[in-house]
Protein backbone atom coordinates (compact mmCIF):
# COMPACT_ATOMS: atom_id res chain seq x y z
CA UNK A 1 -26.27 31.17 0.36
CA UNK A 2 -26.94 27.76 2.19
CA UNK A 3 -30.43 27.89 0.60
CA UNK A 4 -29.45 28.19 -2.73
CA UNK A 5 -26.44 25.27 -2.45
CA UNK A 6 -29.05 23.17 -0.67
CA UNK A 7 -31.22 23.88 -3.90
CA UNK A 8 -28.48 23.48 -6.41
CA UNK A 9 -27.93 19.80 -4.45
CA UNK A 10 -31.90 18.93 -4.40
CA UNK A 11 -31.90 19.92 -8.34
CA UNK A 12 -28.73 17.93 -9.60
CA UNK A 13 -29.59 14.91 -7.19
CA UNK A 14 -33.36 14.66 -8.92
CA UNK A 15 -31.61 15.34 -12.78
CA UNK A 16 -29.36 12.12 -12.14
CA UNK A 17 -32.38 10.21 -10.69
CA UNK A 18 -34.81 11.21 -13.45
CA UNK A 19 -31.34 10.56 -16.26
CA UNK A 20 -30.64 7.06 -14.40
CA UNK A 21 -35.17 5.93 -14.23
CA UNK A 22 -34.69 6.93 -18.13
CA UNK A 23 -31.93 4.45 -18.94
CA UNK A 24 -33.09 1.33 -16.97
CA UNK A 25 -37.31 1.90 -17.61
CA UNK A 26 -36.47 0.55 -21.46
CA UNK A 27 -33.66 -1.45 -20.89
CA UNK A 28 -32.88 -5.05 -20.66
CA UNK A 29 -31.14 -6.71 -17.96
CA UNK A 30 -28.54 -9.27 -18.97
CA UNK A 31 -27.03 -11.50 -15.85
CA UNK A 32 -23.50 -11.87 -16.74
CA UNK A 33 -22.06 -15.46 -14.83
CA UNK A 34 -18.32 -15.58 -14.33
CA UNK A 35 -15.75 -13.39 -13.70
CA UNK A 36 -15.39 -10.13 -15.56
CA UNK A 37 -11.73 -9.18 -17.19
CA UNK A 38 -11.91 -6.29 -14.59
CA UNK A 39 -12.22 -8.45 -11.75
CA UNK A 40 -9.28 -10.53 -13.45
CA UNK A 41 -7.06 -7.70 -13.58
CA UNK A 42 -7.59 -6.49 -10.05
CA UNK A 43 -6.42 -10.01 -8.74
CA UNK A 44 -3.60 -10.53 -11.24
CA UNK A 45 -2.68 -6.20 -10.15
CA UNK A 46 -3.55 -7.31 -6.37
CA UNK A 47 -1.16 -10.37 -6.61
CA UNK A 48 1.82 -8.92 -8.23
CA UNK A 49 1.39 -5.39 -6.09
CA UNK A 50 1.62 -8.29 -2.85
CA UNK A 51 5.15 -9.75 -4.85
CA UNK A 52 6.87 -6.73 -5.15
CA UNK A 53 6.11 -5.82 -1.04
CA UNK A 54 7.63 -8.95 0.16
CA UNK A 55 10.58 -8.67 -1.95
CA UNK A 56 11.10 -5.08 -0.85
CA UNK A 57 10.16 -6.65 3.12
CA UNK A 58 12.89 -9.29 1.94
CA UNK A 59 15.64 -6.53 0.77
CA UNK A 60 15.15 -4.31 3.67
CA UNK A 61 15.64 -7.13 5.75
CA UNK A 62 18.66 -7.93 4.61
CA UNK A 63 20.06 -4.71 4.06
CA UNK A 64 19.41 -4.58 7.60
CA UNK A 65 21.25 -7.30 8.45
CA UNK A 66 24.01 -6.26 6.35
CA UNK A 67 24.47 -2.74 8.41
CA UNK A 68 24.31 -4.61 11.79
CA UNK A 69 26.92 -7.04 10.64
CA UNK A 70 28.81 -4.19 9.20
CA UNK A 71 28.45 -2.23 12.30
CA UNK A 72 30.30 -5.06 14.48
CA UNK A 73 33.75 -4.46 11.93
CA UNK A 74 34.04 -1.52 13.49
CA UNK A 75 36.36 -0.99 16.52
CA UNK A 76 36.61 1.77 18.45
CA UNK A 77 40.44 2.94 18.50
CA UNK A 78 40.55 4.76 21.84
C-alpha cells in the first residue's frame, strides 16, 4: 500500500512539473515595479485588523477597571 501511495505521489508531483515547464517554456516574463492591489489590501486589512485589537485591549482595560472600582462599593455587612 505504501508502494503504490509513494507511486501515486512520484506520478502527480512529475504531472505538475511537466503542466508548470509547459506554461513558462513559451511564455513571456513581464517584471511588474510597484506594489500590487493585493499587497495594498493586506496592509490596509493588516492595519485596520491592528485598530480593532487595541480598541478591544483599550475596552477590556477599562472594563477592568470598572469591576475593580466597582468591587471596592461593596462592604461586607458582618
Amino acid at each position: 500500500m505504501r508502494a503504490l501511495q509513494a507511486l501515486c505521489t512520484a506520478v502527480h508531483n512529475a504531472c505538475v512539473v511537466t503542466l508548470v515547464d509547459r506554461l513558462v517554456h513559451k511564455a513571456e516574463i513581464v517584471l511588474i515595479e510597484g506594489k500590487s492591489y493585493r499587497h495594498k489590501e493586506a496592509e490596509e486589512r493588516a492595519a485596520e485588523k491592528e485598530k480593532t485589537r487595541k480598541a478591544n485591549k483599550k475596552a477590556k482595560s477599562t472594563k477592568e477597571r470598572g469591576a475593580k472600582d466597582d468591587s471596592s462599593l461593596v462592604h461586607d455587612s458582618v
